[in-house]
N, C-alpha and C. Protein backbone atom coordinates (compact mmCIF):
# COMPACT_ATOMS: atom_id res chain seq x y z
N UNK A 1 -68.98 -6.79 -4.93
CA UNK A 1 -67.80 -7.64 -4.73
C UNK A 1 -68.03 -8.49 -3.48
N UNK A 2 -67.69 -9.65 -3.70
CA UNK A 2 -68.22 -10.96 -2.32
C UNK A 2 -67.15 -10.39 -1.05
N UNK A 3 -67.55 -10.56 0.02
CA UNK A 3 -66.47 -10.39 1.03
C UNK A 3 -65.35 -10.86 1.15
N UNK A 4 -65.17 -11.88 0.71
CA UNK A 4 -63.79 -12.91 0.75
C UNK A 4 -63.04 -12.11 0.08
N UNK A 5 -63.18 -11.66 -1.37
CA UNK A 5 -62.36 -10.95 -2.23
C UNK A 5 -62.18 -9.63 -1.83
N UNK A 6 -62.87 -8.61 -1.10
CA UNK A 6 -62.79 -7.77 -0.36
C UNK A 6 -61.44 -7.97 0.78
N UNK A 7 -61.69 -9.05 1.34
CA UNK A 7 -60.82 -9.64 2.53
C UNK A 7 -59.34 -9.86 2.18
N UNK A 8 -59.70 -10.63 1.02
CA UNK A 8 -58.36 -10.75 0.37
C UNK A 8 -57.77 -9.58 -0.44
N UNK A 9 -58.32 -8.39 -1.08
CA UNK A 9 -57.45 -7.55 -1.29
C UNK A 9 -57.10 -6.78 -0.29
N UNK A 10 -57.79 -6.59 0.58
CA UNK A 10 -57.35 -6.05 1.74
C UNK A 10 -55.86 -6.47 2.59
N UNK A 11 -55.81 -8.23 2.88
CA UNK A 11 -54.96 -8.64 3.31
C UNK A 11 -53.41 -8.56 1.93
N UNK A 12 -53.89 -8.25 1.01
CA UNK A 12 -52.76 -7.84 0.41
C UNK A 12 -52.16 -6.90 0.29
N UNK A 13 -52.67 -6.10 0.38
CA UNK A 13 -52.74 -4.35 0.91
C UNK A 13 -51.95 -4.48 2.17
N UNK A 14 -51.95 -5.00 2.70
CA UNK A 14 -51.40 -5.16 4.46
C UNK A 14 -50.05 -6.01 3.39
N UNK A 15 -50.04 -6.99 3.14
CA UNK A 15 -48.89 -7.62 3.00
C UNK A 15 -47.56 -7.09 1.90
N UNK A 16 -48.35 -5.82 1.34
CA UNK A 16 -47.46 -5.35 -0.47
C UNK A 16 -47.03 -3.81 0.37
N UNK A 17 -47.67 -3.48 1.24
CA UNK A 17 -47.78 -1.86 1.34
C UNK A 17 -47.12 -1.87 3.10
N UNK A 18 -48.07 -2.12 3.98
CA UNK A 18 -48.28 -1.50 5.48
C UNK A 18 -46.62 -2.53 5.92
N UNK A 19 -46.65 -4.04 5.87
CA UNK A 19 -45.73 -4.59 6.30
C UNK A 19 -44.30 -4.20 5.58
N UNK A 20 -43.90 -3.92 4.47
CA UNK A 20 -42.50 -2.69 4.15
C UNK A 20 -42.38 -1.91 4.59
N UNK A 21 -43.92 -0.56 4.85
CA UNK A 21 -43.40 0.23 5.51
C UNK A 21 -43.25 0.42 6.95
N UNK A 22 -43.90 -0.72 7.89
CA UNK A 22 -43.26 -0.86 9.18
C UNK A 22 -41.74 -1.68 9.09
N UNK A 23 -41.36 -2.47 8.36
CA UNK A 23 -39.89 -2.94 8.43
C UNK A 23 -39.34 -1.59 7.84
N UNK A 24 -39.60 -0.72 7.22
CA UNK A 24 -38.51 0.14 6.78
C UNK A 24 -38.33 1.19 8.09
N UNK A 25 -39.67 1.54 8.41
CA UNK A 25 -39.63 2.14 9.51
C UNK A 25 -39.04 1.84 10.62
N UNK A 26 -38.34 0.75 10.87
CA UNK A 26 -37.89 -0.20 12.00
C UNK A 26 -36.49 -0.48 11.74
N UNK A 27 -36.36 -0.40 10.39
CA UNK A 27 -34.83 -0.37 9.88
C UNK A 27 -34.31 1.03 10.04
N UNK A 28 -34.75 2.21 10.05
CA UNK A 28 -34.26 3.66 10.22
C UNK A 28 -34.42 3.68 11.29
N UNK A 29 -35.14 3.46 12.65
CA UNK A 29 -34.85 3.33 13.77
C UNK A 29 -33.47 3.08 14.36
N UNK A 30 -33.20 1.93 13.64
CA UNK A 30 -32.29 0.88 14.37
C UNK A 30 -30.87 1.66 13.94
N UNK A 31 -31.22 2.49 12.81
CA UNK A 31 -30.33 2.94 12.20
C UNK A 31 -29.53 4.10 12.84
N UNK A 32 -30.77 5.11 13.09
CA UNK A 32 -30.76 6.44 14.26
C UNK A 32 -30.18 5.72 15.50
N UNK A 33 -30.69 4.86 15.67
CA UNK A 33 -30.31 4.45 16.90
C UNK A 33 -28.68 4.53 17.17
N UNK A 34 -28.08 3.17 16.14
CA UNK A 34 -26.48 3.84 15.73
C UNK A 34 -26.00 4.94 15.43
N UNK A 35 -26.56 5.62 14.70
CA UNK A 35 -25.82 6.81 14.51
C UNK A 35 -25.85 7.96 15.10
N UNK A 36 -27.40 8.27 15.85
CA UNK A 36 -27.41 9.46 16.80
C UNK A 36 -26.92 8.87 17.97
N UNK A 37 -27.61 8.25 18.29
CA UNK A 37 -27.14 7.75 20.00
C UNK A 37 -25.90 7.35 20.05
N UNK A 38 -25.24 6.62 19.36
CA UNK A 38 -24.10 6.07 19.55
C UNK A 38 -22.89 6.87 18.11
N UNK A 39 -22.44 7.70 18.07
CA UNK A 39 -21.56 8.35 17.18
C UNK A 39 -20.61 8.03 17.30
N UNK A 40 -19.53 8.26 16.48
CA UNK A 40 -18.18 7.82 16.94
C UNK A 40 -17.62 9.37 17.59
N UNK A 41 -17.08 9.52 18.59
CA UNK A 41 -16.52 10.07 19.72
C UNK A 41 -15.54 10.47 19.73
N UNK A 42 -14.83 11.33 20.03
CA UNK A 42 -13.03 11.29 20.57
C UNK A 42 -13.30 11.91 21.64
N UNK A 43 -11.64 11.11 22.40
CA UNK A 43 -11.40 11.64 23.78
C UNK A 43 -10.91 13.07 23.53
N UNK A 44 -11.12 13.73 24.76
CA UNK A 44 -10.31 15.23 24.44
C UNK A 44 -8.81 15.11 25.02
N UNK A 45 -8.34 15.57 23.71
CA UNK A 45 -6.53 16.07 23.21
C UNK A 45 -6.39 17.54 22.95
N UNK A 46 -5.04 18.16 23.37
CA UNK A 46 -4.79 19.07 23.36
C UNK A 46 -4.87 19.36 21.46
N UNK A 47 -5.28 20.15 21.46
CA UNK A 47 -5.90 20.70 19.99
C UNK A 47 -5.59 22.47 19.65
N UNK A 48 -5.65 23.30 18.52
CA UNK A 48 -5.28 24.34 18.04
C UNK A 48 -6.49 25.31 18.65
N UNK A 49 -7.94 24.73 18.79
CA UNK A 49 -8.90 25.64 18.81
C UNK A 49 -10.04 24.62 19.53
N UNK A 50 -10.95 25.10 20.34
CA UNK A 50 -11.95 24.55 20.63
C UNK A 50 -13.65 25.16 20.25
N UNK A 51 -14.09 24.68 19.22
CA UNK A 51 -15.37 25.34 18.59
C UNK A 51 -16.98 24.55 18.58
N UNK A 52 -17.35 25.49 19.51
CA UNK A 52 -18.54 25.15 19.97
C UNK A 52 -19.88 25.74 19.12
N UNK A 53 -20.44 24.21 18.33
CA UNK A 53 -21.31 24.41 17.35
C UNK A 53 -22.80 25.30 18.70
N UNK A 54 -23.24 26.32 17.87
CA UNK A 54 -24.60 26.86 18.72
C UNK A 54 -25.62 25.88 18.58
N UNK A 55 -26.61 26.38 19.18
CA UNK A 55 -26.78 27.64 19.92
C UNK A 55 -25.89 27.60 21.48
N UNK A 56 -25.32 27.96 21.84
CA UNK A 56 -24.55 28.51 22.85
C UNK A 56 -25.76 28.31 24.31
N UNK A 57 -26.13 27.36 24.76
CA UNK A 57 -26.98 27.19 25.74
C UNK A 57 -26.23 26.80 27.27
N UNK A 58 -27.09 26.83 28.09
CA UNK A 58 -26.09 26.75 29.40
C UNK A 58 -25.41 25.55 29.47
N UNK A 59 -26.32 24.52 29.17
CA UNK A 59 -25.11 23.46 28.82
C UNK A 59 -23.76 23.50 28.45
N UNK A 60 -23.97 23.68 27.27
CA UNK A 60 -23.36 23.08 26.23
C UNK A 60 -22.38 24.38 26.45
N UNK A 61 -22.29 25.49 27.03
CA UNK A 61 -20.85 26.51 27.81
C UNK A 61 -20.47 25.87 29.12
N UNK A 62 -21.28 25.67 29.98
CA UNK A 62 -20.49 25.07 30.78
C UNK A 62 -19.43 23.67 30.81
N UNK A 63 -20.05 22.51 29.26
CA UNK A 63 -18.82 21.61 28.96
C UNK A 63 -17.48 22.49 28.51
N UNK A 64 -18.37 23.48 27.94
CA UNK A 64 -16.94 24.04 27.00
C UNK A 64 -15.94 24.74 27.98
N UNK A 65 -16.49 25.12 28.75
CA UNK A 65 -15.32 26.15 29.75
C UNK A 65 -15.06 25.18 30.66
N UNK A 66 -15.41 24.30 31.20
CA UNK A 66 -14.56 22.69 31.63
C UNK A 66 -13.48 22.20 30.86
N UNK A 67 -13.60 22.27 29.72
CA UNK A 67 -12.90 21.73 28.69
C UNK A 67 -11.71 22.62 28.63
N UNK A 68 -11.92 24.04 28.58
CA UNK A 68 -11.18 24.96 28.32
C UNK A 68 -10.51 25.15 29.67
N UNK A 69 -11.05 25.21 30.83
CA UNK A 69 -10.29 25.10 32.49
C UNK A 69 -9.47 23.60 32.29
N UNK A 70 -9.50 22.60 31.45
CA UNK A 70 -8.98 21.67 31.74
C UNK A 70 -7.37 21.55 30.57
N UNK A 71 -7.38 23.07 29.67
CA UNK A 71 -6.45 22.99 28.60
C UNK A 71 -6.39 22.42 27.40
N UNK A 72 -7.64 21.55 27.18
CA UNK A 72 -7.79 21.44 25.90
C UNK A 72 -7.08 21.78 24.92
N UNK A 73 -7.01 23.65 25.18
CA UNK A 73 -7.14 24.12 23.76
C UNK A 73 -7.03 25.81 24.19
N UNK A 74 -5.58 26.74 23.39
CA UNK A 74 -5.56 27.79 23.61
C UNK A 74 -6.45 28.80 23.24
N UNK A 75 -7.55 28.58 22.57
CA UNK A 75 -8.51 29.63 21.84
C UNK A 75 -9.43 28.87 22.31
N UNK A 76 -10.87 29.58 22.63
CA UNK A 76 -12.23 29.00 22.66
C UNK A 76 -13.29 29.68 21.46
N UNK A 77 -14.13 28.78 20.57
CA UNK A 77 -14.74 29.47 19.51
C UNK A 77 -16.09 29.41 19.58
N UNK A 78 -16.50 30.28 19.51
CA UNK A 78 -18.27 30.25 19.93
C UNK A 78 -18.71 30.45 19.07
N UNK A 79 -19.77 29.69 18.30
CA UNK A 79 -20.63 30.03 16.89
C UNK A 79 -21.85 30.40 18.21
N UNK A 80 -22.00 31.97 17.74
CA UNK A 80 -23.29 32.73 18.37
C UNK A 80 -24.72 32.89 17.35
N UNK A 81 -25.46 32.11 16.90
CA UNK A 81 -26.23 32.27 16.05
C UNK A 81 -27.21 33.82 16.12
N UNK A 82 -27.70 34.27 17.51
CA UNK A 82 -28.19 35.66 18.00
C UNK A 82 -29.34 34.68 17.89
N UNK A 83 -30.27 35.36 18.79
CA UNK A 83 -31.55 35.39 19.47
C UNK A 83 -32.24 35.72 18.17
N UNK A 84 -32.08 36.18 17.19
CA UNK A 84 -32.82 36.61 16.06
C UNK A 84 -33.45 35.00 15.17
N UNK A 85 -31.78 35.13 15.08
CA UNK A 85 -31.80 33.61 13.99
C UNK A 85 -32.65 32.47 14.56
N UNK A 86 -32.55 32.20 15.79
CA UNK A 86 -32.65 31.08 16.82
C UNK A 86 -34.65 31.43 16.95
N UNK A 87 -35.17 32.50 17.05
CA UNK A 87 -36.21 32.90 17.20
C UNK A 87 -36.21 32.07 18.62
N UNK A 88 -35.39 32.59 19.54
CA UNK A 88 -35.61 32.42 20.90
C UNK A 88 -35.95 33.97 21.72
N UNK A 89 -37.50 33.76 22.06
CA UNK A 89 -37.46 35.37 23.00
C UNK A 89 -37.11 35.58 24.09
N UNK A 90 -36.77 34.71 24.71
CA UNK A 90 -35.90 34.38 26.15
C UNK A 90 -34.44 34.29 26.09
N UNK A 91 -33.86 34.90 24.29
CA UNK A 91 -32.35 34.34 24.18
C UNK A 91 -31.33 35.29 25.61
N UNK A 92 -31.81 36.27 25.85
CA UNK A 92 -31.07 37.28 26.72
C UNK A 92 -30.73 35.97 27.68
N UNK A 93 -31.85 35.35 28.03
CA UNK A 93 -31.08 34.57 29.60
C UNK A 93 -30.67 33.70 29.24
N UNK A 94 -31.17 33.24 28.23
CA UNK A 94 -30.82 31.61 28.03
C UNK A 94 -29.10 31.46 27.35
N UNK A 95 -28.86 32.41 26.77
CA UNK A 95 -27.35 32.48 26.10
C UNK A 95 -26.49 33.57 26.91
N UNK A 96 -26.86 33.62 28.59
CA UNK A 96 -25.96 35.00 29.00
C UNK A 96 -24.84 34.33 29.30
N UNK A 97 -24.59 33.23 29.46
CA UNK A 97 -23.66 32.82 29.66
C UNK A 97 -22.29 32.52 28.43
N UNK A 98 -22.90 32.82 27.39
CA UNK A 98 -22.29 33.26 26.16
C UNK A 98 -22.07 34.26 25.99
N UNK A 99 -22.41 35.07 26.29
CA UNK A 99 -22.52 36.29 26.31
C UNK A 99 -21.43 37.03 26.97
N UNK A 100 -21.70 36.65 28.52
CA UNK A 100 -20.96 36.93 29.00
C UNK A 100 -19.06 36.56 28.44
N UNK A 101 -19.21 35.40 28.40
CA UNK A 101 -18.14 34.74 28.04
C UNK A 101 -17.05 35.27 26.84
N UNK A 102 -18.30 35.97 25.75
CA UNK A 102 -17.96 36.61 24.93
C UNK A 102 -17.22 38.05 25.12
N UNK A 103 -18.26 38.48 25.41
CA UNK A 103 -17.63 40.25 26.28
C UNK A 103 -16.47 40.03 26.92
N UNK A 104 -16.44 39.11 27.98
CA UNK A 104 -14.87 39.44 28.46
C UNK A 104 -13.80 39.01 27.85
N UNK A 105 -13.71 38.33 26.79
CA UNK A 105 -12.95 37.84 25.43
C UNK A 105 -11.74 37.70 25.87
N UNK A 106 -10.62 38.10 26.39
CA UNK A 106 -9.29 38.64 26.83
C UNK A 106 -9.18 37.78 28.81
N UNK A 107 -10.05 38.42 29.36
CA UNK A 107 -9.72 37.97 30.66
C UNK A 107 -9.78 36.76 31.02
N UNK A 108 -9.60 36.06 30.21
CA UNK A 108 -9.75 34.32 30.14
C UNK A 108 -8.20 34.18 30.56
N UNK A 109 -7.74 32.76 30.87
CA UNK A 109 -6.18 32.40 30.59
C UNK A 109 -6.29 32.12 28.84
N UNK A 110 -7.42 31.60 28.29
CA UNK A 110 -7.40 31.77 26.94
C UNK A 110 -7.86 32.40 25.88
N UNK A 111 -7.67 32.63 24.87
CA UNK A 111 -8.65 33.37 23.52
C UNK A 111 -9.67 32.88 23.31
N UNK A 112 -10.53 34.30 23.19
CA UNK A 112 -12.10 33.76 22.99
C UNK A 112 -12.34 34.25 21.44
N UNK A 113 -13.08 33.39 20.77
CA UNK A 113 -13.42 33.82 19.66
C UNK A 113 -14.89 33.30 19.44
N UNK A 114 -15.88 34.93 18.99
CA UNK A 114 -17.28 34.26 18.88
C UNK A 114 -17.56 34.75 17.62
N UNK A 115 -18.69 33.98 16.81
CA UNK A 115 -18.73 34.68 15.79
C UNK A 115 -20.36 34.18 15.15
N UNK A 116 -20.85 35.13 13.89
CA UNK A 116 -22.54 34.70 13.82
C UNK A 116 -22.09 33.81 12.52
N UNK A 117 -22.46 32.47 12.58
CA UNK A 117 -22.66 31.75 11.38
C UNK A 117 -23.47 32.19 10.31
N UNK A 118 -22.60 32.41 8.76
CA UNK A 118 -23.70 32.50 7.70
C UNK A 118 -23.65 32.07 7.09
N UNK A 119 -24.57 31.04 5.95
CA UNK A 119 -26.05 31.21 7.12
C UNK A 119 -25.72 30.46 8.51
N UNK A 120 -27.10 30.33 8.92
CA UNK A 120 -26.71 30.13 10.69
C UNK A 120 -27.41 28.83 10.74
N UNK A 121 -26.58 28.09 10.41
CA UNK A 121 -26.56 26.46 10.26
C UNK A 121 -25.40 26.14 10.53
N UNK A 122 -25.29 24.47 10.63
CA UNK A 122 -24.00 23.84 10.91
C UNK A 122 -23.02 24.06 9.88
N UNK A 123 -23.90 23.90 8.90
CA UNK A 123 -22.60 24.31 7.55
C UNK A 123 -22.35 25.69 7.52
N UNK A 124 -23.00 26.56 7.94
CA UNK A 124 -22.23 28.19 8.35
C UNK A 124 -21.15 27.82 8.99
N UNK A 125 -21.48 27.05 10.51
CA UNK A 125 -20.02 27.01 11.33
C UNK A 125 -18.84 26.42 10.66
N UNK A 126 -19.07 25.71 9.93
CA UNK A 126 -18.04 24.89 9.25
C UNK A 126 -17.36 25.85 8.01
N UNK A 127 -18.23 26.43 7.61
CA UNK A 127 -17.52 27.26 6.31
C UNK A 127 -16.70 28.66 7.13
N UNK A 128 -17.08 29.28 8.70
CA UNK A 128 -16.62 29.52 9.28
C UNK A 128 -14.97 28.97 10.06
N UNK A 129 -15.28 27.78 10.20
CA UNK A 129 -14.24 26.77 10.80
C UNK A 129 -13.20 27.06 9.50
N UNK A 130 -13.56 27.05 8.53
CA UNK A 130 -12.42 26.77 7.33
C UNK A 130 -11.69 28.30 7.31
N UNK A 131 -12.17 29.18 7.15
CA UNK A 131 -12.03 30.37 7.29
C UNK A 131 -11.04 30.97 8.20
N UNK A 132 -11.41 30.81 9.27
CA UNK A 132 -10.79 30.88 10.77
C UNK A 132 -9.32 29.66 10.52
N UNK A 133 -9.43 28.29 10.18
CA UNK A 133 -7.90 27.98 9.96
C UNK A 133 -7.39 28.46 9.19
N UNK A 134 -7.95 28.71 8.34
CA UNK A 134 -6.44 29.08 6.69
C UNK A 134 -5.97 29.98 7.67
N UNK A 135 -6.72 31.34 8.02
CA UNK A 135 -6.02 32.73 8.91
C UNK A 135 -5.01 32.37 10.18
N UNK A 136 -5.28 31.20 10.87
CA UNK A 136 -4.69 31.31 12.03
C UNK A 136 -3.69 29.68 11.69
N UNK A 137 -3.76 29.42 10.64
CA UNK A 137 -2.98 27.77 10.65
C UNK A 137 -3.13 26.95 11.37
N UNK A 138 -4.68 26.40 11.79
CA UNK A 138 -5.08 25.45 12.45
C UNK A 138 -4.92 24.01 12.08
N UNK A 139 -4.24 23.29 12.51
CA UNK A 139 -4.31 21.83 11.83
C UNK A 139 -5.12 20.19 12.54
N UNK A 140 -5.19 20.91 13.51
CA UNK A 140 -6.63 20.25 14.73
C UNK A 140 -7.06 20.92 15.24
N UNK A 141 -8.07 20.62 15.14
CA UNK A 141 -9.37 21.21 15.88
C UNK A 141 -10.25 20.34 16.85
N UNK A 142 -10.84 20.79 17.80
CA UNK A 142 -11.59 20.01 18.62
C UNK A 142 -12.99 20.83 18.55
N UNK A 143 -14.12 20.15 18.25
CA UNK A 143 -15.41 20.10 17.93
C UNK A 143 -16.51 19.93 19.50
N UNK A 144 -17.13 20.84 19.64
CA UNK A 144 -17.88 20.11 20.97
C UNK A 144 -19.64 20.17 20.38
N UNK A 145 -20.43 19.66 20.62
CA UNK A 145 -21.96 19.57 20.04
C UNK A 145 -22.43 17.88 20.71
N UNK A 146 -24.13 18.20 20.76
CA UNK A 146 -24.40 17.11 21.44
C UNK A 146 -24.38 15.95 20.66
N UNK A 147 -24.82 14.45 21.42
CA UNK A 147 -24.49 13.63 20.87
C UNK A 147 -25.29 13.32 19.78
N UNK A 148 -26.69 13.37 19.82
CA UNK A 148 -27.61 13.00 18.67
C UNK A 148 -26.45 14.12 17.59
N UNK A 149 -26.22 15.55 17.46
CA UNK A 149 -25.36 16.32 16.61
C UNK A 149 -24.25 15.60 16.11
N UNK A 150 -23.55 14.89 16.79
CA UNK A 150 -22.04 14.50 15.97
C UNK A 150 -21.71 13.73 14.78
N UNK A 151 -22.58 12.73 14.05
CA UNK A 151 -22.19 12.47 13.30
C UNK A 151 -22.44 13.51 11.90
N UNK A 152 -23.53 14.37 12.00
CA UNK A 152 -23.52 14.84 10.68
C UNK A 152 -23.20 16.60 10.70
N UNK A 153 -22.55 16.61 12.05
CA UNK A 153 -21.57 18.03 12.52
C UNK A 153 -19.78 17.45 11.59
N UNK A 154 -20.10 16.21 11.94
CA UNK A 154 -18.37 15.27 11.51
C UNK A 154 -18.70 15.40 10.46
N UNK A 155 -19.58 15.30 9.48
CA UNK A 155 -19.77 14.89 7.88
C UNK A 155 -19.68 16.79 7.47
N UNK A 156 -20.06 17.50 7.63
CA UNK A 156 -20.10 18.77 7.21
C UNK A 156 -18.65 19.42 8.19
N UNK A 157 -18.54 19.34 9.05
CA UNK A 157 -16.99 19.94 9.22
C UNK A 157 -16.08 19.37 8.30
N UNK A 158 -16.04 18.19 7.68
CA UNK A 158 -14.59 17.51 7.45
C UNK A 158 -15.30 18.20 5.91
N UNK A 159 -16.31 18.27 5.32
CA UNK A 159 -16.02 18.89 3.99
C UNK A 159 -14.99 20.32 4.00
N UNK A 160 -15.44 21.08 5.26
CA UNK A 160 -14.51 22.20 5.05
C UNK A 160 -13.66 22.03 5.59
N UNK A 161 -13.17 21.64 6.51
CA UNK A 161 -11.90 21.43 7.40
C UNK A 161 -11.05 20.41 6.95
N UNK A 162 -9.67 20.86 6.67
CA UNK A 162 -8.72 19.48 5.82
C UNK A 162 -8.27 18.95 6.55
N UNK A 163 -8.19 19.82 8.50
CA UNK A 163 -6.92 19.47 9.03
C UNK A 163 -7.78 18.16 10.49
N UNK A 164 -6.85 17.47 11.46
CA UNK A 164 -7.32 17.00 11.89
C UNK A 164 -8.83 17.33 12.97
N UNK A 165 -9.82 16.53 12.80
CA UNK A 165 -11.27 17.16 13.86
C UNK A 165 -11.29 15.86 15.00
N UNK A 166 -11.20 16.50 16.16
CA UNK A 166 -11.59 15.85 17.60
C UNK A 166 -13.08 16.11 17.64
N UNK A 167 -14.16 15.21 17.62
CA UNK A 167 -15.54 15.36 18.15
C UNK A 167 -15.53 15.19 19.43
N UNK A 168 -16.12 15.81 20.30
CA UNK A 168 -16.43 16.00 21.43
C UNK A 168 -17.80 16.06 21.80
N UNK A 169 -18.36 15.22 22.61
CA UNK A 169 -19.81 15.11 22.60
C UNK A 169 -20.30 15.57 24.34
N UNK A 170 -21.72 16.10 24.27
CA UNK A 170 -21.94 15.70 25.66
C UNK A 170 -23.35 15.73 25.73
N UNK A 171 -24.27 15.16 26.74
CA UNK A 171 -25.61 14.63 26.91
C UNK A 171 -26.71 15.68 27.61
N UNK A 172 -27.67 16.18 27.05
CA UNK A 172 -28.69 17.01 27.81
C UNK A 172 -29.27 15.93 28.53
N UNK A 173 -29.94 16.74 29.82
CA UNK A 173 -30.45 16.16 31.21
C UNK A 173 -31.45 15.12 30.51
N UNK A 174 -32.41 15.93 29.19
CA UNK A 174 -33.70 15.41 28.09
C UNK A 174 -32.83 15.79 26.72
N UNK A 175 -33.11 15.02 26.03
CA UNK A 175 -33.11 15.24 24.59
C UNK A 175 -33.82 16.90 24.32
N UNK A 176 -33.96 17.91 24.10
CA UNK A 176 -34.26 18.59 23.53
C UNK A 176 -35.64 18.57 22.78
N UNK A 177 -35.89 17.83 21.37
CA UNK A 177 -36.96 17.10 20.78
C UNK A 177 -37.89 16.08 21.09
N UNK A 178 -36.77 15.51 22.36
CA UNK A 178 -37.17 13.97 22.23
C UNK A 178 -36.51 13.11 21.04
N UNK A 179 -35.99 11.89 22.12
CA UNK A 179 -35.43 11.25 20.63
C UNK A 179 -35.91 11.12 19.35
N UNK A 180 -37.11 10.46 19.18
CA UNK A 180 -37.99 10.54 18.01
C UNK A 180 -37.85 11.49 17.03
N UNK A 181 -38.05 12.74 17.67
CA UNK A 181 -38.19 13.75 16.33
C UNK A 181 -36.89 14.29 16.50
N UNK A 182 -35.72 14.00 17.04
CA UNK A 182 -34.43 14.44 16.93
C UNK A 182 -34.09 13.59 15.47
N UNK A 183 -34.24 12.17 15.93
CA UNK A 183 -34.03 11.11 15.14
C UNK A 183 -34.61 11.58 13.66
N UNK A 184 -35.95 12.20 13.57
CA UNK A 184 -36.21 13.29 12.21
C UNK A 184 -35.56 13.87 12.09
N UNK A 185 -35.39 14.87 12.87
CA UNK A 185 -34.71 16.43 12.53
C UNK A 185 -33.07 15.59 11.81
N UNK A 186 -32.28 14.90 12.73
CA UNK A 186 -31.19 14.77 12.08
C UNK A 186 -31.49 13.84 10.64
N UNK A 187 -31.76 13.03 10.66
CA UNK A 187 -32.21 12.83 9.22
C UNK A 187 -32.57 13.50 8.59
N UNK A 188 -33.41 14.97 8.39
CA UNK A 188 -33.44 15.79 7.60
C UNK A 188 -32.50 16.57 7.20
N UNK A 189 -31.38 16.41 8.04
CA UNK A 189 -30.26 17.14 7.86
C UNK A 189 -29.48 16.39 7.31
N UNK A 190 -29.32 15.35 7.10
CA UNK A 190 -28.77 14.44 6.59
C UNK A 190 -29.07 14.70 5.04
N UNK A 191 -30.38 14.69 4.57
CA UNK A 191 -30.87 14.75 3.26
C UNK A 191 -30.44 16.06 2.60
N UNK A 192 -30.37 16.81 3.09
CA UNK A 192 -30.08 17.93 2.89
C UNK A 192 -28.69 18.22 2.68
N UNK A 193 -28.00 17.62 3.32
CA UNK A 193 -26.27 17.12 3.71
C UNK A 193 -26.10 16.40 1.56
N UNK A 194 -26.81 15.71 2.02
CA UNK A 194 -26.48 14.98 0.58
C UNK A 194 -26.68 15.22 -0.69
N UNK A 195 -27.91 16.10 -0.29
CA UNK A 195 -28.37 17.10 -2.05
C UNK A 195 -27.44 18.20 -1.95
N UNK A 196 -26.53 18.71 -1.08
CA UNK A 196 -25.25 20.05 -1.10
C UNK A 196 -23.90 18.98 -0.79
N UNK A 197 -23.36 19.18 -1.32
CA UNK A 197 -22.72 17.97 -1.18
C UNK A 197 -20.70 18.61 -1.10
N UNK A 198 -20.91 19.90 -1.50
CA UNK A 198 -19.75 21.04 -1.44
C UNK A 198 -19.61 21.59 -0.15
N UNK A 199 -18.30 22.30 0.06
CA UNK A 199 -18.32 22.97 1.73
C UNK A 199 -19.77 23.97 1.77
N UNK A 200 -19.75 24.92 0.39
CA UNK A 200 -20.12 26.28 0.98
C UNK A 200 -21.85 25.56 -0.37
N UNK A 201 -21.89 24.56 -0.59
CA UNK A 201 -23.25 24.42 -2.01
C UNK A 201 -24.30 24.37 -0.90
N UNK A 202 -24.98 25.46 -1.28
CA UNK A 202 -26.62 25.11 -0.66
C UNK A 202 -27.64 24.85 -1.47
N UNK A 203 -28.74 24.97 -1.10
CA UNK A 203 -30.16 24.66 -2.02
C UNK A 203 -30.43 26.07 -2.12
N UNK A 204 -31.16 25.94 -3.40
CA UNK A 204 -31.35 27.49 -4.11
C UNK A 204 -32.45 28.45 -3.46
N UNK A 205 -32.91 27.53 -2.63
CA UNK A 205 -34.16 28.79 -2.26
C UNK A 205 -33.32 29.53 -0.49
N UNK A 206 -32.13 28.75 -0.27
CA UNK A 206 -31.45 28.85 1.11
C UNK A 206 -29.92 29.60 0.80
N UNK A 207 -30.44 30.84 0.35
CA UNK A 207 -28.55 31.13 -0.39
C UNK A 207 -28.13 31.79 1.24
N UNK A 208 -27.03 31.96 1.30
CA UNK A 208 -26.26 32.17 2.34
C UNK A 208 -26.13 33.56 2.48
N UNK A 209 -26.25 34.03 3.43
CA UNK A 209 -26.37 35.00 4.29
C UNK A 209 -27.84 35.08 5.40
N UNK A 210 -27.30 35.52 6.51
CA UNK A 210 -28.38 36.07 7.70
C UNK A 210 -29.09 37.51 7.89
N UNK A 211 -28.50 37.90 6.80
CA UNK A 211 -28.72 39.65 7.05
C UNK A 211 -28.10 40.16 5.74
């Protein structure tokens, strides 16, 4: 084959294939970009319950017991996934502050409620969340999870939850992943979001339970 024609299928190859998939790639960027980084938000309002998607990290307790010192909300709800689920071997320190928080349940000015998501995913907490209102007649709720988390914590709470949801967001020092592969990870959750498409429907090889 002469070089030119070499050259030229080549440059078509670049123009049918490589140049879509850098604009597509550049279009899901821009996309993550809106939707993790920038979520839609609520201010915090006094609400029925305050439920804090896990893992339960020092962060993400210390917004919540700010939140909760500030009245938010007469109950505090801790989705505790356990050191098992999380395959964290450092969970003892890294969640004592959950822990703690948990154990003294009562000596708060408010109610503590912790509990293990099953399964121990966001849609556990949520099929949890539903659970926990019918019993206690919750009709708002306030949501706390980070920000890359909120929009598709909002898309899977509101399948189970009928009554009003406050998102509540707040920012690690670093991303966790790094934006990039956050920007994956939540898109995979997203896909996954959309092939279960029910409060409690999972995928068949992921049936529900932790134990």
């Amino acid at each position: 084959m002469p070089r030119s024609a070499r050259t030229t299928r080549r440059s078509a190859w670049l123009s049918w294939v490589l140049v879509p998939a850098l604009a597509l790639g550049l279009a899901w960027l821009i996309a993550g970009w809106a939707v993790f980084q920038h979520p839609r938000t609520d201010d915090p309002a006094r609400s029925d319950a305050l439920l804090v998607l896990g893992p339960p990290d020092r962060t993400r307790m210390a917004e919540a017991l700010r939140l909760m010192d500030a009245g938010v909300a007469p109950v505090l709800v801790v989705a505790d996934p356990g050191t098992g689920d999380l395959g964290d071997a450092s969970g003892r320190v890294y969640y004592a502050r959950a822990a703690r928080t948990c154990a003294e349940g009562g000596d708060q000015d408010y109610e503590v409620i912790c509990f293990r998501p099953d399964p121990s995913t966001t849609q556990g907490e949520a099929m949890e969340l539903r659970a926990l209102s019918e019993q206690r007649g919750w009709d708002h709720v306030s949501v706390l999870t980070y920000r890359q988390h909120v929009a598709r914590a909002r898309l899977l709470l509101g399948r189970c939850y009928p009554g009003e949801l406050d998102m509540l967001s707040f920012d690690y020092p670093a991303v966790p992943r790094g934006h990039l592969r956050e920007f994956v990870y939540q898109s995979g959750g997203f896909v996954k979001a959309w092939l279960t498409p029910g409060c409690d429907q999972q995928l068949p090889w992921q049936p529900k339970s932790v134990g």
